[in-house]
Protein backbone atom coordinates (compact mmCIF):
# COMPACT_ATOMS: atom_id res chain seq x y z
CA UNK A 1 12.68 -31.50 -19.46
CA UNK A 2 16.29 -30.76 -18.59
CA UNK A 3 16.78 -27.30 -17.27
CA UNK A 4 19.61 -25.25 -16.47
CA UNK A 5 19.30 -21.69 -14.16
CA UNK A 6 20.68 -18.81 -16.46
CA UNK A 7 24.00 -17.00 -14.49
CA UNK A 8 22.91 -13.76 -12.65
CA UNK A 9 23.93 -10.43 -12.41
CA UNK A 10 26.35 -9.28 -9.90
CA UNK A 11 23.62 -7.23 -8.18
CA UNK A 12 21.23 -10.33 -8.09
CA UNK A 13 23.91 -12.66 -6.61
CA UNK A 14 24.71 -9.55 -3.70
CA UNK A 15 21.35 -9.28 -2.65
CA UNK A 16 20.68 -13.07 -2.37
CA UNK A 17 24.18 -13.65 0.13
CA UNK A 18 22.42 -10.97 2.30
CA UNK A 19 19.75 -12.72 2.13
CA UNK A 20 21.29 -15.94 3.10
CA UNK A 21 23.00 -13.86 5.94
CA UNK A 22 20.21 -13.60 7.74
CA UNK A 23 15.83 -13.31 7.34
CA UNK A 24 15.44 -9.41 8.13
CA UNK A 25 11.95 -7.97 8.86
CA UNK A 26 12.05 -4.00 8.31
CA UNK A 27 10.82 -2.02 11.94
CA UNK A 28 10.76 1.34 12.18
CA UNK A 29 13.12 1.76 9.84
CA UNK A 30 15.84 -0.95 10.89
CA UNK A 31 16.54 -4.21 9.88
CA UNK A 32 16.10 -6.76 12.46
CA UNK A 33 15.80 -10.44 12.95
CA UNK A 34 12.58 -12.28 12.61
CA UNK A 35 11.45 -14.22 15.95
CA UNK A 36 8.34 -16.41 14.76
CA UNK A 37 10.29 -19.52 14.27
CA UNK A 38 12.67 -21.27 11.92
CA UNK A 39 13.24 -19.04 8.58
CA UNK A 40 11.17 -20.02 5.61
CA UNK A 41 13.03 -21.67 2.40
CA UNK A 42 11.98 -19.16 -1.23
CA UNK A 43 13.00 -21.66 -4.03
CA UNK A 44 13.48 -20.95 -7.87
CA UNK A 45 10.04 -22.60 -8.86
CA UNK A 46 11.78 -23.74 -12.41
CA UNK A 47 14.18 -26.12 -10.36
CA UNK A 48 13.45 -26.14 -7.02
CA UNK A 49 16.66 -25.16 -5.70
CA UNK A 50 16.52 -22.68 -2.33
CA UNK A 51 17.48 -19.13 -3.62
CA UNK A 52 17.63 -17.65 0.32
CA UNK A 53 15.73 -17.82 3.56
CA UNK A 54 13.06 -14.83 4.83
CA UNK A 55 11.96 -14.21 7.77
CA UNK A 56 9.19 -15.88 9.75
CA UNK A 57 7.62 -12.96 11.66
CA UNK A 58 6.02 -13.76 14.90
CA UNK A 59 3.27 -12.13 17.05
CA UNK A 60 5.71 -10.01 18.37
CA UNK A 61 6.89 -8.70 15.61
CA UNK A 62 3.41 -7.79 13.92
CA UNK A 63 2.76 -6.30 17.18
CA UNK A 64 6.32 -4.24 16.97
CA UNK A 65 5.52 -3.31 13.13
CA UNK A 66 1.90 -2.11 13.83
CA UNK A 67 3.42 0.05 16.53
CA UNK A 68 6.11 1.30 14.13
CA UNK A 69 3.84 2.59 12.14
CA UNK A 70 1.23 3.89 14.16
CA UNK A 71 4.39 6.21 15.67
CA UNK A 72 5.32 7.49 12.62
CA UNK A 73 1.92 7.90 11.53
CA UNK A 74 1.33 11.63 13.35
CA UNK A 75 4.82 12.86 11.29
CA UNK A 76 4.00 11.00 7.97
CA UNK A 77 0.52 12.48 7.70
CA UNK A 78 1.33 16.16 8.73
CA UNK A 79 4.33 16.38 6.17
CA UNK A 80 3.00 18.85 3.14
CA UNK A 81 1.67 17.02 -0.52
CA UNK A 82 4.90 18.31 -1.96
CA UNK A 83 7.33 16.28 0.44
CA UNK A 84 5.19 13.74 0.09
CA UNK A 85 5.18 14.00 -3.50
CA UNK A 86 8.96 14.27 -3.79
CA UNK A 87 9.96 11.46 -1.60
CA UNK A 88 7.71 8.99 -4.23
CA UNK A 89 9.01 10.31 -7.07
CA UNK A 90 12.68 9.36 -5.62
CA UNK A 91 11.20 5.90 -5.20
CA UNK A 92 10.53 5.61 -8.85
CA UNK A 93 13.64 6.97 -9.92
CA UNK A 94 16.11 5.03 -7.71
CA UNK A 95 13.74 2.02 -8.99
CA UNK A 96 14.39 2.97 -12.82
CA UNK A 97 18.15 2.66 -11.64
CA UNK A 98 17.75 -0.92 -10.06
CA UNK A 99 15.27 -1.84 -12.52
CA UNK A 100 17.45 -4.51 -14.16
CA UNK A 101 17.89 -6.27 -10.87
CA UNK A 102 14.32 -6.18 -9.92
CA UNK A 103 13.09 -7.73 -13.04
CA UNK A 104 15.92 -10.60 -12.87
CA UNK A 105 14.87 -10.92 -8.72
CA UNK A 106 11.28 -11.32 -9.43
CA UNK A 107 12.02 -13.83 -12.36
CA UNK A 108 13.74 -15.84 -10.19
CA UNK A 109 11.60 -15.78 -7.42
CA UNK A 110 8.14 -16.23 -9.34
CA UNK A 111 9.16 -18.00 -12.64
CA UNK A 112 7.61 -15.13 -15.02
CA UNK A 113 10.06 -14.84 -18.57
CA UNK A 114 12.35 -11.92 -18.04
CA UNK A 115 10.82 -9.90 -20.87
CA UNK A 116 7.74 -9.34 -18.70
CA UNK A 117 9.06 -8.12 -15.42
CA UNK A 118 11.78 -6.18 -17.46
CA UNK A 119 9.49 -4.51 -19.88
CA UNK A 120 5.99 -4.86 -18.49
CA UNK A 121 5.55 -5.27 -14.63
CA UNK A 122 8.50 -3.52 -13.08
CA UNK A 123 7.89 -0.39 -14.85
CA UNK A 124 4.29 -0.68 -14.21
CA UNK A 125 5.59 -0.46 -10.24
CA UNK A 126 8.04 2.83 -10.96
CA UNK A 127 4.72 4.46 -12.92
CA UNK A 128 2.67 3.79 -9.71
CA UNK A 129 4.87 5.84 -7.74
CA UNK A 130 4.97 8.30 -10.51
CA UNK A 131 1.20 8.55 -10.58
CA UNK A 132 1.00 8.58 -6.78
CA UNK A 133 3.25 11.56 -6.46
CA UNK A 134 0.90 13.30 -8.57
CA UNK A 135 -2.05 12.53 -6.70
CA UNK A 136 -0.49 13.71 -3.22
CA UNK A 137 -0.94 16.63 -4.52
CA UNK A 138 -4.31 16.58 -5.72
CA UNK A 139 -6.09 16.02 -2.33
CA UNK A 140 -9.12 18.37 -1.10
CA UNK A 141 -12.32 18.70 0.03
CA UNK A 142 -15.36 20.73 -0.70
CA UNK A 143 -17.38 23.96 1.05
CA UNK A 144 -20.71 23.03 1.77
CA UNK A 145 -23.90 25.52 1.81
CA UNK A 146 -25.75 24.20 4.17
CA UNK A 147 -29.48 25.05 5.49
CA UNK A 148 -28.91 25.46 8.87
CA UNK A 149 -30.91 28.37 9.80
CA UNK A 150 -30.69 28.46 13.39
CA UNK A 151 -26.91 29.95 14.37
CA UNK A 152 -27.23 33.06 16.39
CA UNK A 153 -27.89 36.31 15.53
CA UNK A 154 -24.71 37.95 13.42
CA UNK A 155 -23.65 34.96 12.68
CA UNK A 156 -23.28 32.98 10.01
CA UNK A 157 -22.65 29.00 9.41
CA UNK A 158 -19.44 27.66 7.16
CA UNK A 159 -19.48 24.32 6.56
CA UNK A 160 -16.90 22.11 4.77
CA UNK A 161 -15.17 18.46 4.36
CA UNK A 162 -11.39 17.59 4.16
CA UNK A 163 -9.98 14.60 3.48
CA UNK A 164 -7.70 12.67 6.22
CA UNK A 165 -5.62 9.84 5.73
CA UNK A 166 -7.12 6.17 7.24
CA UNK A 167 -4.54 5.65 9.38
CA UNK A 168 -2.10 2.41 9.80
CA UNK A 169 -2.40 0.62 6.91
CA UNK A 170 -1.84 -3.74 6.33
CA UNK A 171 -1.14 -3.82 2.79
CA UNK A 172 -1.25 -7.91 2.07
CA UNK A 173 -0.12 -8.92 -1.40
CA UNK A 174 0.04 -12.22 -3.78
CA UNK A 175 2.50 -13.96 -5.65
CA UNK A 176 1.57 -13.88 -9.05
CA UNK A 177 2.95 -10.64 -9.97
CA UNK A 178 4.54 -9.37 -6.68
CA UNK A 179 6.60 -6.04 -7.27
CA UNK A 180 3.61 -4.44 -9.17
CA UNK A 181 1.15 -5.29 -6.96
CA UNK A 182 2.78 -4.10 -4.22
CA UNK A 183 3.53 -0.65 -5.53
CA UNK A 184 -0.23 -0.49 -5.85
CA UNK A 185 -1.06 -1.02 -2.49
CA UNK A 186 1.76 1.27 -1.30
CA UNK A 187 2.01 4.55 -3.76
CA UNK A 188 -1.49 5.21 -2.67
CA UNK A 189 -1.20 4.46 0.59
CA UNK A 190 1.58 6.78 1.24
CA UNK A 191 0.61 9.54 -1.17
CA UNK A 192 -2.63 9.76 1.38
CA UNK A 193 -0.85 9.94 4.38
CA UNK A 194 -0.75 6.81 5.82
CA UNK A 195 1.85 4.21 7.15
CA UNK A 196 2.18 0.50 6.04
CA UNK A 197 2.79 -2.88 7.34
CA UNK A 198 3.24 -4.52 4.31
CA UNK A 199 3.14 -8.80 3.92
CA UNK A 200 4.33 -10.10 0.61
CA UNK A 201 3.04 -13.55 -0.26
CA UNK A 202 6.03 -16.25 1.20
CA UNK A 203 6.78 -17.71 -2.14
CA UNK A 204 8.02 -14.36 -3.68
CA UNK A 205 9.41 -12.02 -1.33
CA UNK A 206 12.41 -11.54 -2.59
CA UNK A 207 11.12 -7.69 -4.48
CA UNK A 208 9.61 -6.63 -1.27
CA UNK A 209 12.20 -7.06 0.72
CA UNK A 210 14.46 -5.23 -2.36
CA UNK A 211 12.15 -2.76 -2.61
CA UNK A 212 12.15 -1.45 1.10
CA UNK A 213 16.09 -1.29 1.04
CA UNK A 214 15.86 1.18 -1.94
CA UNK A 215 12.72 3.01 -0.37
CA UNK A 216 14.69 3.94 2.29
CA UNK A 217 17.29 4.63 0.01
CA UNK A 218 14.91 7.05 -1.65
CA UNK A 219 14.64 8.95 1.88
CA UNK A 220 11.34 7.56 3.00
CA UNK A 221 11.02 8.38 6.78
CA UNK A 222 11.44 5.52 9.36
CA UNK A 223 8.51 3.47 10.26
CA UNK A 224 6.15 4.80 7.02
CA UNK A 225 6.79 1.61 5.72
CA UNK A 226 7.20 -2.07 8.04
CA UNK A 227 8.14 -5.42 5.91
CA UNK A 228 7.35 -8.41 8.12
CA UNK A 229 7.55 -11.85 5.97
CA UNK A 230 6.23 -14.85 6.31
CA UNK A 231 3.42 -17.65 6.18
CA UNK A 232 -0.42 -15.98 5.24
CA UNK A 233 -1.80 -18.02 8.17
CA UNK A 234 0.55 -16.55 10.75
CA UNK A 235 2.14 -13.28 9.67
CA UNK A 236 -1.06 -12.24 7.29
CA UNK A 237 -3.60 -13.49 9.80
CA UNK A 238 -2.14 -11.58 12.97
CA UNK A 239 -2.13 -8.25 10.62
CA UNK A 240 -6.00 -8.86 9.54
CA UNK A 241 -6.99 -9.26 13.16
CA UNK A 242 -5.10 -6.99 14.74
CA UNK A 243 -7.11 -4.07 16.83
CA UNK A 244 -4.61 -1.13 16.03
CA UNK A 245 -4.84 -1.90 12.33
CA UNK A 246 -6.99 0.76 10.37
CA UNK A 247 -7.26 -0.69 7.16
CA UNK A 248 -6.74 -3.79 4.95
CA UNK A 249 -5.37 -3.83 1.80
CA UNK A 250 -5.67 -7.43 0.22
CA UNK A 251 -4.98 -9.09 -3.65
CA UNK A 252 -5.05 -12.75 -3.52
CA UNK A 253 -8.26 -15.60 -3.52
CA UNK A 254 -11.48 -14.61 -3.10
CA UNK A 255 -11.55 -17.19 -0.25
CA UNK A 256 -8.56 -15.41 1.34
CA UNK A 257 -10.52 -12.57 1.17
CA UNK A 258 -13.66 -13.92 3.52
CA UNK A 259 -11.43 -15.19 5.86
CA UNK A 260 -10.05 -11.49 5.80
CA UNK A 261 -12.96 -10.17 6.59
CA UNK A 262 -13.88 -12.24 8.73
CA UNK A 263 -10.85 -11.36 11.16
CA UNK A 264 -11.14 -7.40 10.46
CA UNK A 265 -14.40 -7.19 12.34
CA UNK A 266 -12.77 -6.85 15.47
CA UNK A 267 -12.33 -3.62 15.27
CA UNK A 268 -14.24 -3.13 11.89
CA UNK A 269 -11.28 -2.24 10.13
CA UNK A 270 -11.93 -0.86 6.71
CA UNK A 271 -10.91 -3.30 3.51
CA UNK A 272 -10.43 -3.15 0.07
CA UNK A 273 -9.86 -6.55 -1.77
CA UNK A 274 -9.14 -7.66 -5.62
CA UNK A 275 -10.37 -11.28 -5.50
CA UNK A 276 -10.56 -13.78 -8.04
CA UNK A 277 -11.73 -13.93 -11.81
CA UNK A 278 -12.78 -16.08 -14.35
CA UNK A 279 -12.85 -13.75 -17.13
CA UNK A 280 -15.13 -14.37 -20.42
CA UNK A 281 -13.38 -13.68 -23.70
CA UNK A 282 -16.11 -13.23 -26.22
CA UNK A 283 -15.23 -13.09 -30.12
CA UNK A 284 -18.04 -12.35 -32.27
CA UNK A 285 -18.10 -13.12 -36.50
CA UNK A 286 -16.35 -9.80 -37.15
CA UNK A 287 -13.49 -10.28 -35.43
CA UNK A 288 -10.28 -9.89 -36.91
CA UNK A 289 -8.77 -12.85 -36.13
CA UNK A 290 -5.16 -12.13 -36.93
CA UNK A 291 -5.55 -9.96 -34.10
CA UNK A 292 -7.86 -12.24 -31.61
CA UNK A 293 -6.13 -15.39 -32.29
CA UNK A 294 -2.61 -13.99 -30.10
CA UNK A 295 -4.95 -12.17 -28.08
CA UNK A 296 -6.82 -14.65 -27.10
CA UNK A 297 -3.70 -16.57 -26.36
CA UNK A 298 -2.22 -14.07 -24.69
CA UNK A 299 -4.46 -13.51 -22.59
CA UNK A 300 -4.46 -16.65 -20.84
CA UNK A 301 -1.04 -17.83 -21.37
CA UNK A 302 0.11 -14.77 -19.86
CA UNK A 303 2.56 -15.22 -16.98
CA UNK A 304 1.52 -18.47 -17.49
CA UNK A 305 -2.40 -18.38 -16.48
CA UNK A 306 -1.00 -16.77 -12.92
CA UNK A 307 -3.28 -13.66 -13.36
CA UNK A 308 -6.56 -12.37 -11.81
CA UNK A 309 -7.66 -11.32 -14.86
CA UNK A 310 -6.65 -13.76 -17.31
CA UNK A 311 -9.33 -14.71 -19.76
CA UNK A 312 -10.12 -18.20 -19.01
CA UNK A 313 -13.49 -18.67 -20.29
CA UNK A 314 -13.79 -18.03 -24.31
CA UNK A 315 -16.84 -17.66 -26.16
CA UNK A 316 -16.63 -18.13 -30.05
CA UNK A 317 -19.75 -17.70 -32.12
CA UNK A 318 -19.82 -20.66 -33.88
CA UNK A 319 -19.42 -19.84 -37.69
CA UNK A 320 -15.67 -19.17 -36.61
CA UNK A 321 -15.42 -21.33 -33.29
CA UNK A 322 -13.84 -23.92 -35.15
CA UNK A 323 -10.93 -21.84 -36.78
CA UNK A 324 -10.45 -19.56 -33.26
CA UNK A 325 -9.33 -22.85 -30.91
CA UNK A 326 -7.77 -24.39 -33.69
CA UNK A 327 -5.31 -21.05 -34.10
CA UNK A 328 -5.13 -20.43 -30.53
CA UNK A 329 -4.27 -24.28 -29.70
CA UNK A 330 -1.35 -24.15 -32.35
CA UNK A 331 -0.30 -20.96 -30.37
CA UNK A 332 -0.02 -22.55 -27.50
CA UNK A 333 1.73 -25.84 -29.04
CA UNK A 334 4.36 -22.88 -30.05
CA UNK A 335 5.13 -21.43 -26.77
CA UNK A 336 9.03 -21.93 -25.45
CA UNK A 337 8.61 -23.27 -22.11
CA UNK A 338 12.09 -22.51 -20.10
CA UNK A 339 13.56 -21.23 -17.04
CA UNK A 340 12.30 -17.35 -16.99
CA UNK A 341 15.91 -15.98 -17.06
CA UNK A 342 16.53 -17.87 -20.48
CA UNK A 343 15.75 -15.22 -23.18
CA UNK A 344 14.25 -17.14 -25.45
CA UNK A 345 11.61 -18.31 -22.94
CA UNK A 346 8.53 -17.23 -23.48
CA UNK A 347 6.11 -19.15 -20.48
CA UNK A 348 8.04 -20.08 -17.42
CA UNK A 349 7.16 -22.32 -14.61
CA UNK A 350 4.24 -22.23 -12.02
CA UNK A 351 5.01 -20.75 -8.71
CA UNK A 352 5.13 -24.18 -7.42
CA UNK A 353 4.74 -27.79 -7.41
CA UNK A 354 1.20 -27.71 -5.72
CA UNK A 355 -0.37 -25.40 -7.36
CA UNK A 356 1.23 -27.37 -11.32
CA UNK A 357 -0.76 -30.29 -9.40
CA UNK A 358 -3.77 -28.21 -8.69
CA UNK A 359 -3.89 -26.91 -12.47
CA UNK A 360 -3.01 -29.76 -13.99
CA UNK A 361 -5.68 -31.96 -12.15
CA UNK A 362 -8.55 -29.48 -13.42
CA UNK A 363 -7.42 -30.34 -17.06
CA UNK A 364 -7.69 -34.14 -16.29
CA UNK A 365 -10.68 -34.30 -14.62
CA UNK A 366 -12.57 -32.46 -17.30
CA UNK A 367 -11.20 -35.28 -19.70
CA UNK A 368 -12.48 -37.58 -17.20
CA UNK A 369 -16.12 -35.62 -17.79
CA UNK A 370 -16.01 -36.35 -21.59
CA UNK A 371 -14.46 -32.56 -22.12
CA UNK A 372 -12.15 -32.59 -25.19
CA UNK A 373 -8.25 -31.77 -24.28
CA UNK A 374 -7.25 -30.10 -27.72
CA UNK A 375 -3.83 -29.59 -26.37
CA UNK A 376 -1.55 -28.69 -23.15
CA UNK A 377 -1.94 -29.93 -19.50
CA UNK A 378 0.95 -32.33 -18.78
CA UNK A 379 3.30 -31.43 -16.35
CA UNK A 380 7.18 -31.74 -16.89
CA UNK A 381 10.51 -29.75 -15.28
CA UNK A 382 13.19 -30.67 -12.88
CA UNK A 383 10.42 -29.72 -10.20
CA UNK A 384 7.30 -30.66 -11.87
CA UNK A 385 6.43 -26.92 -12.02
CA UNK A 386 5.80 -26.64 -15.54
CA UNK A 387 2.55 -27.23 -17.12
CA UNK A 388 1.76 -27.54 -21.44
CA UNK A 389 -0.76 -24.64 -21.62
CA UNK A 390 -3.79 -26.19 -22.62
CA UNK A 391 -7.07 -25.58 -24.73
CA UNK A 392 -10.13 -27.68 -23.79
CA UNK A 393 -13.90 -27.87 -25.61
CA UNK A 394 -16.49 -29.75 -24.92
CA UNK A 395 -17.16 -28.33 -21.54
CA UNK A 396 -21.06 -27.85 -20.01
CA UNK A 397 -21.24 -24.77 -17.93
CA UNK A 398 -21.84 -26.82 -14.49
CA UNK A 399 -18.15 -28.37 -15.16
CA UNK A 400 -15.23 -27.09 -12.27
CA UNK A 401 -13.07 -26.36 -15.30
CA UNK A 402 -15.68 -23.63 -16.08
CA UNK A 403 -16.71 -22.22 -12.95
CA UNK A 404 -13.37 -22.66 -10.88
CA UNK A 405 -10.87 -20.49 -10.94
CA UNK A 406 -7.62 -22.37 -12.07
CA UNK A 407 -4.99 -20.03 -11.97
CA UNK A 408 -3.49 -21.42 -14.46
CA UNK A 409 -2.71 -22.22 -18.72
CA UNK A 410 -6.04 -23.27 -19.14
CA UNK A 411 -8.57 -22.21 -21.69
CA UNK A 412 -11.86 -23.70 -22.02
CA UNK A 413 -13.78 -22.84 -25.38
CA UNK A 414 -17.24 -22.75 -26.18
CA UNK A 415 -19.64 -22.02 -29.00
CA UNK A 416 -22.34 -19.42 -29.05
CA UNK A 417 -25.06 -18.16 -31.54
CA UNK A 418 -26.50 -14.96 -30.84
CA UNK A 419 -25.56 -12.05 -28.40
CA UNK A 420 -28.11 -12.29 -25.91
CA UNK A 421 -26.51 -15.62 -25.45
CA UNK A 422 -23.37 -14.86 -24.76
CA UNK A 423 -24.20 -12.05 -22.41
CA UNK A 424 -26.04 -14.75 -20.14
CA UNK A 425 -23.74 -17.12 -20.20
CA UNK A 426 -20.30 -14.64 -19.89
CA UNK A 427 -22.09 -13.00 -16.97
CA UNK A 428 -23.32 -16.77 -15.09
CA UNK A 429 -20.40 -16.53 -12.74
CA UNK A 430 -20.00 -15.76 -9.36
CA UNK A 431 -16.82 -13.84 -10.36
CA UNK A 432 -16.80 -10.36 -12.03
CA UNK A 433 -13.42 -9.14 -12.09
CA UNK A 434 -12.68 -8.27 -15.91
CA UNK A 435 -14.01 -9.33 -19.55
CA UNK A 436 -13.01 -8.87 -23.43
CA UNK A 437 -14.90 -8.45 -26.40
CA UNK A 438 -13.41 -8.79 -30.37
CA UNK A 439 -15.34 -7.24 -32.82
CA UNK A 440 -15.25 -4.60 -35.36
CA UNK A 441 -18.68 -3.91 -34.82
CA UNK A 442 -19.30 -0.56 -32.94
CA UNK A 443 -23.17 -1.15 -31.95
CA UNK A 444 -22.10 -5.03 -30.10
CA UNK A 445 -18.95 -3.58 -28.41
CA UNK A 446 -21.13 -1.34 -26.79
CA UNK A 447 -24.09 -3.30 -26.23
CA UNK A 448 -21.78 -6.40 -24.68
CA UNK A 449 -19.64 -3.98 -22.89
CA UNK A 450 -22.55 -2.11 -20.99
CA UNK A 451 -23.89 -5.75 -20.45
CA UNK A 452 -20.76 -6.85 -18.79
CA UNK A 453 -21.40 -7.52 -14.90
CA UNK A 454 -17.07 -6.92 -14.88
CA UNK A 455 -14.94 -4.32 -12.76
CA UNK A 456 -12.95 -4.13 -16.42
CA UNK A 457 -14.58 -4.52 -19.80
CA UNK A 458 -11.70 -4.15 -22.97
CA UNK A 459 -12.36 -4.60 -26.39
CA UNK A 460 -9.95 -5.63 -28.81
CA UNK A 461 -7.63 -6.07 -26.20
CA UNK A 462 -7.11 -8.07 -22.72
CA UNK A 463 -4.98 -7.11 -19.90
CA UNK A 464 -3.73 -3.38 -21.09
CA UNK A 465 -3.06 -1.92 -17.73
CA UNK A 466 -1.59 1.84 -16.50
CA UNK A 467 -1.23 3.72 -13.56
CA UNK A 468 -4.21 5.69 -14.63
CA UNK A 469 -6.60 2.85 -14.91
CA UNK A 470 -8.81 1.96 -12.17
CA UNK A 471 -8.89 -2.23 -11.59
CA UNK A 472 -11.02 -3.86 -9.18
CA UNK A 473 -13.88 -6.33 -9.45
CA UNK A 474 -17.68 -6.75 -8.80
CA UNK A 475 -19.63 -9.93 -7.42
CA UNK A 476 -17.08 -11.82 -5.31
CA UNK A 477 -14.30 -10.42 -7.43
CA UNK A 478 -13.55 -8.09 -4.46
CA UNK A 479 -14.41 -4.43 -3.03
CA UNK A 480 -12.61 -1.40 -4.14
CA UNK A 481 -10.64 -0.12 -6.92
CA UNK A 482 -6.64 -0.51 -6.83
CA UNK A 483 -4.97 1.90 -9.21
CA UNK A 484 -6.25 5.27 -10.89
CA UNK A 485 -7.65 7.80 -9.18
CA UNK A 486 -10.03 6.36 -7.25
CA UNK A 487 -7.47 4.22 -5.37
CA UNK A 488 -6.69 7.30 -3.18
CA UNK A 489 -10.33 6.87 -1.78
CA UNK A 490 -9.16 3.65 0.19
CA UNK A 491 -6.71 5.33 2.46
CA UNK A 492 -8.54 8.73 2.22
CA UNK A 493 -11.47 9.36 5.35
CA UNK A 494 -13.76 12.17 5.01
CA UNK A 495 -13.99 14.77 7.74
CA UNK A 496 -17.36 16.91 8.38
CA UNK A 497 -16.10 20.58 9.76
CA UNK A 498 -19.63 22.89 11.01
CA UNK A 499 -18.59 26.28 12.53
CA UNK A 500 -20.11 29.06 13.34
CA UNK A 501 -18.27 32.41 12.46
């Protein structure tokens, strides 16, 4: 494959010579130099080539962030819901201005096709601080009537709760879909009150670090928000372990997540984590298939596979098994592979070389197990980052391919028969993070959707996503919901008041 990197925009090329100027960590709202070693290399994963250097923050300068924020944490978490409020909705509208650059940044950084950061993903971020600013205003606690009969006499006992925010906050994000994933971890965050320390992942930090210039921009006070970049077992470790850190905020690999909790007991830190998936896709007899055929596709192919949720595992009932992988394999024999700023691109690269190796290997050893490659799998690209998305049957459910998560263009198909079936087998995972259903049939969407042991059941659908919607997994598919409502319960403490009037 011979591959040539689309020109950029004018805005694009600025922010990358600043970025070559020097590997800036945010502090208390100035931009300073990183001191944890030499700066680390972000390349374009479609050729390889070195698009800038970040920062490799140090001890000292997780220990200089923390502090930031813990300063401005007393100012941040007085100022009224309506500042609060305010100040995020500036973020989303001086992202809608940028929001052009952002989607060409984070193409170029992760490898994604244009279309989806430009139309899917980096308005998904500006509607998370949209949402957010909402819910600053939205937060309160109850009056309790309690039956404490014992206060003294002409007196009377008032009881209620209020809700606090947690306190310094490590907000630790992945590369698959950066910018969005971020804004989830922070619109919440600083709706509630708290301040962040926020760690993008080191192959895609380009967004973050954009994103804090224009949040400050926005008018976001000094030291609410702290950008310190570099590697997960340095930068990301220090901020898991560290004792003035409240809370953990984590998306990434369930085994990520262990060793995450593992350093947060120190001070017992609080955590909320979206792991890993292997989501079942389950298409029973009814199902339209001019509708689940590109769904099915789609939601695996996705972003090329790089998704939590992506629906790796399908489950056809039989009498149309054979006409499913056969329209979902010449779907994927379709797909444009390109460089992600080419507009007729419709799967870009892998994030990297390693992890095309990784995804590629799980496709050949299940051909080595006697599993039957329909289609996809070979790697190709200037930096051996692509990889064919595949379609593979023949599987047993003890086989990696089926249990693993790949992270990757790889569907594995299998027959079924009746729906008790199915249910066992889509729920014999130790993931639980999100399933789909395809029917037309009211009484088994139900049924299968109740049955579900998933954070996210859709039917009809796979991966429809908005501000509104809780996401979060069960099993070790995490803790905690990012997103919706409920996400303001992660930075959000409760507060007993008794008093006696």
């Amino acid at each position: 494959m011979t591959l040539t990197r689309p020109s950029l925009s004018q805005a694009a090329h600025q922010f990358l010579d600043r970025q070559q100027r020097g590997s800036r960590l945010l502090i208390g709202g100035a931009w300073v130099e990183a001191g944890g070693g030499e700066p680390i290399a972000t390349l374009d994963p479609a050729t390889g080539e070195t698009l800038a250097l970040i920062g490799r923050a140090g001890l000292t300068d997780v220990d200089a962030a923390v502090a930031a924020a813990r300063t401005a944490l007393p100012g941040w978490s007085a100022t009224v819901p309506v500042e609060r409020a305010r100040i995020l909705w500036a973020i989303a509208d001086i992202l809608d201005k940028h929001i052009d650059e952002l989607a060409e940044l984070e193409t170029l950084d992760q490898g994604k096709p244009l279309f989806v950061g430009r139309w899917a993903e980096i308005p998904g971020a500006v509607n998370q601080f949209r949402f957010f600013a909402g819910q600053a205003m939205t937060i309160e606690g109850n009056t309790i009537e309690s039956s404490i009969n014992y206060q003294p006499a002409g007196k009377q006992v008032t009881s209620w709760t209020r809700r606090e925010p947690v306190g310094v906050v490590a907000a630790i994000v992945p590369w698959n879909s950066p910018l969005v994933l971020t804004a989830m971890k922070l619109a919440p965050a600083i709706a509630a009150g708290c301040t962040v320390v926020l760690k993008p992942a080191e192959d895609t930090s380009l967004t973050a670090i954009r994103l804090a210039e224009l949040m400050q921009e926005a008018g976001l006070p000094a030291g609410v928000l702290n950008l310190v970049t570099g590697l997960g077992s340095e930068t990301g470790a220090a901020l898991a372990a560290h004792g003035d850190v409240d809370k953990v905020a984590f998306t990434g690999s369930t085994a990520t997540g262990r060793a995450i909790l593992d350093a947060a007991k120190g001070n017992l830190k609080r955590v909320t984590l979206e792991l890993g998936g292997k989501s079942p896709v389950i298409v029973m007899p009814d199902a339209n298939l001019d509708l689940a055929i590109p769904g099915v596709a789609n939601a695996i192919f996705f972003n090329g596979g790089q998704v939590c949720v992506a629906g790796s595992r399908l489950y056809a009932h039989r009498s149309i098994h054979d006409q499913l992988v056969e329209g979902v394999a010449a779907y994927a024999k379709g797909l444009k592979l390109g460089h992600g700023l080419d507009q007729t691109t419709q799967m870009g690269p892998l994030v990297n070389a390693g992890q095309a190796a990784k995804v590629a290997a799980y496709v050949s050893d299940a051909a080595s197990a006697g599993a039957q490659v329909i289609t996809g799998g070979e790697r190709s690209g200037p930096a051996n980052t692509f990889v064919a998305p595949a379609v593979v049957t023949g599987v047993t459910p003890d086989m990696a391919i089926v249990r693993e998560e790949i992270f990757g263009p790889v569907l594995v198909a299998q027959a079924f028969d009746d729906v008790d079936e199915v249910i066992a087998a889509a729920n014999d995972s130790d993931y639980g993070l999100a399933a789909s259903i395809w029917t037309e049939g009211l009484s088994n969407a139900h049924r299968i959707a109740n049955a579900m042991k998933a954070g996210t059941v859709w039917i009809n659908c796979h991966s429809m996503y908005d501000a509104s919607l809780p996401i979060g997994g069960v099993k070790q598919s995490g803790w905690g919901r990012d997103s919706g409502r409920l996400a303001m319960d992660n930075y959000l403490d409760w507060k007993t008041v008794c008093a006696v009037f």
